[in-house]
C-alpha atoms as a PDB file:
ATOM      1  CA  UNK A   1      97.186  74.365 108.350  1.00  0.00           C
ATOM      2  CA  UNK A   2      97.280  76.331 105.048  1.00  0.00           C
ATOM      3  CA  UNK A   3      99.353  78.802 104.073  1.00  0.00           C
ATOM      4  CA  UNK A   4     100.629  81.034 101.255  1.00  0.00           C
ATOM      5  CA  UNK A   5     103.664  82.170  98.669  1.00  0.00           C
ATOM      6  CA  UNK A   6     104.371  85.570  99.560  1.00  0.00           C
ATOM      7  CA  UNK A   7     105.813  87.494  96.028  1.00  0.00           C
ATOM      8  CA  UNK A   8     109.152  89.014  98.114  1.00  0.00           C
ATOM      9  CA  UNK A   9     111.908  91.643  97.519  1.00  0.00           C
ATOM     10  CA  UNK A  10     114.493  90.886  99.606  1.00  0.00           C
ATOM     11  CA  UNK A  11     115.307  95.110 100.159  1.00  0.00           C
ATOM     12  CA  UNK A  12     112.076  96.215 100.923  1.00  0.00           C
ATOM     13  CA  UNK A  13     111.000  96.501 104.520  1.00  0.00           C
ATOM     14  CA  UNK A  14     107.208  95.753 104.312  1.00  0.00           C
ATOM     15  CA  UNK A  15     107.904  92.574 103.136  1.00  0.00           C
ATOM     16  CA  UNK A  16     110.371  91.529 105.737  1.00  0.00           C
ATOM     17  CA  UNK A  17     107.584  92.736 108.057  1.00  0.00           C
ATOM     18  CA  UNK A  18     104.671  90.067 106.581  1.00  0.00           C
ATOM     19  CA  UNK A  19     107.225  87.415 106.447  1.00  0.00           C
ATOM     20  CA  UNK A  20     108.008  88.142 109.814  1.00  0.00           C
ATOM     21  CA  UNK A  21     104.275  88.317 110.934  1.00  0.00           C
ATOM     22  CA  UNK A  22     103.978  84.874 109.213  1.00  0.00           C
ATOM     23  CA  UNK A  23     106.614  83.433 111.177  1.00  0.00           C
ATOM     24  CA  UNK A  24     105.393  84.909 114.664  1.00  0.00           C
ATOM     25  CA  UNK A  25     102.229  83.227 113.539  1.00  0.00           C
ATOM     26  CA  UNK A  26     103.760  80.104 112.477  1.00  0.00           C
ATOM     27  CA  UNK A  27     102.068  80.222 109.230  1.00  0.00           C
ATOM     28  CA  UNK A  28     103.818  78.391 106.672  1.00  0.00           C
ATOM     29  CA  UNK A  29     104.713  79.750 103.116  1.00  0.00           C
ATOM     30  CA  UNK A  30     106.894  79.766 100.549  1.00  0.00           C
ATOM     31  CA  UNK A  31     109.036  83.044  99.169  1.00  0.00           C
ATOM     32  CA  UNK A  32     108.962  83.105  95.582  1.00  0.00           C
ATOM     33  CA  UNK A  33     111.860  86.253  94.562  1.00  0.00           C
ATOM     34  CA  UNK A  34     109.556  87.688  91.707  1.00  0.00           C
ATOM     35  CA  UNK A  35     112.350  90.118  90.911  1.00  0.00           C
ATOM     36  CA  UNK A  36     114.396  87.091  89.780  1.00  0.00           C
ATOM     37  CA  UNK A  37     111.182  84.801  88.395  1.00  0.00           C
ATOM     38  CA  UNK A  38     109.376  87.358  87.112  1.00  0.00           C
ATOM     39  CA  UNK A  39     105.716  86.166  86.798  1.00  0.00           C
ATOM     40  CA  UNK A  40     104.258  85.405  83.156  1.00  0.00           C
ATOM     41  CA  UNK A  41     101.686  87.074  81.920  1.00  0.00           C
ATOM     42  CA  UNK A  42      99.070  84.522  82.603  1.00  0.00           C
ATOM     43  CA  UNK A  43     100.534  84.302  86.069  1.00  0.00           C
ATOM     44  CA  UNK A  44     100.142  88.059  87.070  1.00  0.00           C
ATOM     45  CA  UNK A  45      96.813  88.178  84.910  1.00  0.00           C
ATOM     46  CA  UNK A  46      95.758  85.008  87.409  1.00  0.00           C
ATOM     47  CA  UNK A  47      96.926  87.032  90.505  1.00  0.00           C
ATOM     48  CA  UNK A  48      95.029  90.051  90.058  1.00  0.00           C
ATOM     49  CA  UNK A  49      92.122  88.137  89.012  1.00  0.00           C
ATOM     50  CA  UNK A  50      92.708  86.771  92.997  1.00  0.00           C
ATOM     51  CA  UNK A  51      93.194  90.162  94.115  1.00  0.00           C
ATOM     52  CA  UNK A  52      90.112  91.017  92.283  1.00  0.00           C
ATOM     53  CA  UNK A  53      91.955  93.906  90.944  1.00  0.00           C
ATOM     54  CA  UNK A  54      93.162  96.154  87.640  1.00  0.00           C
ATOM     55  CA  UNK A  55      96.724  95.857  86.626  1.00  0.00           C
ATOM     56  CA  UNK A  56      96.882  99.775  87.689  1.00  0.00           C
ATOM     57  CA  UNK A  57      95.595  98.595  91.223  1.00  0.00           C
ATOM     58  CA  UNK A  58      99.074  97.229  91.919  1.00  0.00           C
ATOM     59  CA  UNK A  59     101.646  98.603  89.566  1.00  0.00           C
ATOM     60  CA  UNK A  60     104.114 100.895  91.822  1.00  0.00           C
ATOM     61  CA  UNK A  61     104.087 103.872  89.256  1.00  0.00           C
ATOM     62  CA  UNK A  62     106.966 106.197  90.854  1.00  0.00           C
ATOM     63  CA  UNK A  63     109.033 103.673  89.810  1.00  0.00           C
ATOM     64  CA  UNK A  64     111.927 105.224  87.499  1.00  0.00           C
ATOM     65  CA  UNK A  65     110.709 102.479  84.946  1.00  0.00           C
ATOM     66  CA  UNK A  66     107.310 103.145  85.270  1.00  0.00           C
ATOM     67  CA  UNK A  67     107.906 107.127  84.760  1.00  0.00           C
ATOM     68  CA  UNK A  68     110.111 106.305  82.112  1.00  0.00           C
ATOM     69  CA  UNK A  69     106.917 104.926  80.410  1.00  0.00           C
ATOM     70  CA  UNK A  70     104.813 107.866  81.200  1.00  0.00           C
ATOM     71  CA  UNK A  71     102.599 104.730  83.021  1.00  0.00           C
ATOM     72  CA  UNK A  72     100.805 107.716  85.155  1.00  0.00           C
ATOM     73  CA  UNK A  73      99.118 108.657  82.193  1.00  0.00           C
ATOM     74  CA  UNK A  74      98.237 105.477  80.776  1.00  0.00           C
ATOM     75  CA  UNK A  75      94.635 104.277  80.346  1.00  0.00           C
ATOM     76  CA  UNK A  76      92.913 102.952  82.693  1.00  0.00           C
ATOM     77  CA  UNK A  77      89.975 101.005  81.158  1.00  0.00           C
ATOM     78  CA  UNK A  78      90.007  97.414  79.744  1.00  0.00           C
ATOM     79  CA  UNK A  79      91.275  98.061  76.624  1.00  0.00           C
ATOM     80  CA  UNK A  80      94.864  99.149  78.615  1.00  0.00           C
ATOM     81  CA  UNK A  81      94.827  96.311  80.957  1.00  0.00           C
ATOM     82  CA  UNK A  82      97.298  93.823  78.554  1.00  0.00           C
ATOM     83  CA  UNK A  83      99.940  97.011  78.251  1.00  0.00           C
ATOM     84  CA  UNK A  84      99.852  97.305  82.405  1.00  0.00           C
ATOM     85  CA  UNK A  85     100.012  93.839  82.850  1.00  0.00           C
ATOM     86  CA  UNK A  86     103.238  93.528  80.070  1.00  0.00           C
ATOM     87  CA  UNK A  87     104.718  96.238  81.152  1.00  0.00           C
ATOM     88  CA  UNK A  88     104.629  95.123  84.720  1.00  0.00           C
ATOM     89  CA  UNK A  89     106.282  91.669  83.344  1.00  0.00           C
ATOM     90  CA  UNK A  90     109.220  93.561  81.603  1.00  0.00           C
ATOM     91  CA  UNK A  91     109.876  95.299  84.768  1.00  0.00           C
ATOM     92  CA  UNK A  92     108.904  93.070  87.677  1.00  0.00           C
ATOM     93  CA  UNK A  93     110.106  96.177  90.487  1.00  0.00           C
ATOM     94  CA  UNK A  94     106.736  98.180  89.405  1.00  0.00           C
ATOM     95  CA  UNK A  95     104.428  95.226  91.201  1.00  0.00           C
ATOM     96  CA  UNK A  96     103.126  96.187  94.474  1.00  0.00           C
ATOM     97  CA  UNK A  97     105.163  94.063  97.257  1.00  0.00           C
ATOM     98  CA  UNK A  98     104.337  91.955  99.115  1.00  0.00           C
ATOM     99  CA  UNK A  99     101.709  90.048  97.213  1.00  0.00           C
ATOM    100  CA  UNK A 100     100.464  86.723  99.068  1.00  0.00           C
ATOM    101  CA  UNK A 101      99.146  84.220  97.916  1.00  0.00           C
ATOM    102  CA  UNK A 102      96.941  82.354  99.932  1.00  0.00           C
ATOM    103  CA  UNK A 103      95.990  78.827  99.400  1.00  0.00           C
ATOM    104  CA  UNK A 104      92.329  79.250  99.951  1.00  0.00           C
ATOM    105  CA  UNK A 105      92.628  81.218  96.057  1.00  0.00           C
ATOM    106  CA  UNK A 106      92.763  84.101  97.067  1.00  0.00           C
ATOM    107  CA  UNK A 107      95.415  86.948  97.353  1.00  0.00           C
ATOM    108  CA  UNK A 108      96.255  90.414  99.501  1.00  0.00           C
ATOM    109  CA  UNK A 109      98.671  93.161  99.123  1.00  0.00           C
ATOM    110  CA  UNK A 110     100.338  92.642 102.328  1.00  0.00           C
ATOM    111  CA  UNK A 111     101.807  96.309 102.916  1.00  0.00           C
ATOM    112  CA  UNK A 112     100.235  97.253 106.369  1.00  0.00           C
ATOM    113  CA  UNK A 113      99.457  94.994 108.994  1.00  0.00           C
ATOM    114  CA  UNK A 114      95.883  94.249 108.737  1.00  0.00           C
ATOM    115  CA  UNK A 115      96.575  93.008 105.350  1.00  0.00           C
ATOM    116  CA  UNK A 116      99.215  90.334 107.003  1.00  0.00           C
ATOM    117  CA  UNK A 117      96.464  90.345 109.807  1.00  0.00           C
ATOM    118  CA  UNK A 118      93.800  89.219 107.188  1.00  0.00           C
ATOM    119  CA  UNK A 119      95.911  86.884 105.845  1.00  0.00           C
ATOM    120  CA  UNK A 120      96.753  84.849 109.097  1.00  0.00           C
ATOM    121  CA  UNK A 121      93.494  84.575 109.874  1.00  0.00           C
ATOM    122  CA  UNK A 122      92.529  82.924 106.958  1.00  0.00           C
ATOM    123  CA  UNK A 123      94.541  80.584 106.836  1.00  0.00           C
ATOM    124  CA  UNK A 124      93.888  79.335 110.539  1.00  0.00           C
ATOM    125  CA  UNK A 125      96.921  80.489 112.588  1.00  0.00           C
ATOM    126  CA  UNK A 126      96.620  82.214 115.730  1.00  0.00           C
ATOM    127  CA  UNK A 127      98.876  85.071 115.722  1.00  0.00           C
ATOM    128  CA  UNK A 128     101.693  85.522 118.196  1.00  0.00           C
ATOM    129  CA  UNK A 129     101.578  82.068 118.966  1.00  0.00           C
ATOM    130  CA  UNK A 130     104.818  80.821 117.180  1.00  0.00           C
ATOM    131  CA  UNK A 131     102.278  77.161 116.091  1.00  0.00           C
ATOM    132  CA  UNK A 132     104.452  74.726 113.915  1.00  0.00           C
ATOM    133  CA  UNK A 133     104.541  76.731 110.344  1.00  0.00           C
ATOM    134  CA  UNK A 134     104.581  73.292 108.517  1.00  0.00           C
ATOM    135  CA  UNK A 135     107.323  72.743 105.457  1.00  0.00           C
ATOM    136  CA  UNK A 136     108.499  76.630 106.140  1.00  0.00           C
ATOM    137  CA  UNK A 137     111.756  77.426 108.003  1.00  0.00           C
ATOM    138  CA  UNK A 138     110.364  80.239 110.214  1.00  0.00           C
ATOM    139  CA  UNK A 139     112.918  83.186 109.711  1.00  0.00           C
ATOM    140  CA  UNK A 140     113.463  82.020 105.898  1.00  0.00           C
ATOM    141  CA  UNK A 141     110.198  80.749 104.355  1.00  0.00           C
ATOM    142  CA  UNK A 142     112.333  77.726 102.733  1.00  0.00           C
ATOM    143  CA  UNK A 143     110.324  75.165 101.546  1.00  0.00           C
ATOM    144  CA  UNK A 144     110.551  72.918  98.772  1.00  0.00           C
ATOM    145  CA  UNK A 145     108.208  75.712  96.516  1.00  0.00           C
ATOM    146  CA  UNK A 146     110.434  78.395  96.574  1.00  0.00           C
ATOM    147  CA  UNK A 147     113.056  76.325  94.778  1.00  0.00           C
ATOM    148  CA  UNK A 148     113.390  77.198  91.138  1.00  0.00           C
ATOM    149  CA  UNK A 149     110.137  77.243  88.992  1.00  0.00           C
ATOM    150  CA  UNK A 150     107.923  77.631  91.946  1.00  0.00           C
ATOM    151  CA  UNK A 151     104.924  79.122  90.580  1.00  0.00           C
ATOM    152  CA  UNK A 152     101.935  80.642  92.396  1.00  0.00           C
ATOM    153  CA  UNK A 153      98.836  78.232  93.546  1.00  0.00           C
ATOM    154  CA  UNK A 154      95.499  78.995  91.573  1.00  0.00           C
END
């Protein structure tokens, strides 16, 4: 069964909710704590490329860092995308939450729960049904990918 990497804050609540959807769904993935690996620049240019979005599409701009930078007001065209993308590097808290990454190469923001819905149906699981989640340690997400250097699939 596939699965995903799920870019996690430990604090916030809508990503305790996907990783708990995974787990009722048995879907295996691995938690990769972006606020302590930040993701290069290639990395979150590779992302949004899977999320077939802008930088803008997924930076969290009521963050005090992000008003600090006036980011509201930035650009929004191509020629801005690098500064969005940097800036969201510097300061991983201003990327959406929970991004997943699934291993078919492609990614959702998982913040409601069609999103998470979406996402366990693509990657085969039958939801509620608590199927054997593979190398993940339901409750946790453990597996050997989340271990230091982990970086997302592409």
């Amino acid at each position: 069964m596939a699965g995903m990497e799920i870019w996690n804050n430990p604090s916030c609540s809508k990503c305790a909710a996907a990783r708990t959807a995974l787990d009722e769904a048995g879907v295996g993935y691995a938690v990769r704590p972006y606020l302590d690996r930040p993701p290069s620049a290639a990395e979150l240019t590779e992302v949004l490329r899977r999320l077939d979005a802008r930088p803008w599409d997924v930076c969290r701009t009521r963050e005090p860092a992000a008003v600090a930078l006036g980011m509201a007001d930035w650009p929004r065209d191509e020629a801005a995308e690098q500064r969005w993308i940097e800036a969201m590097v510097a300061a991983p808290e201003l990327i959406q939450r929970p991004l997943l990454l699934l291993d078919d190469g492609g990614a959702l923001v998982g913040r409601t729960a069609e999103a998470v819905a979406e996402a366990v149906r693509r990657t085969g699981a039958t939801p509620g049904t608590g199927a054997d989640p593979g190398p993940s340690t339901p409750g946790t997400g453990a597996t050997p990918a989340s271990s230091e250097g982990a970086t997302p699939a592409g």
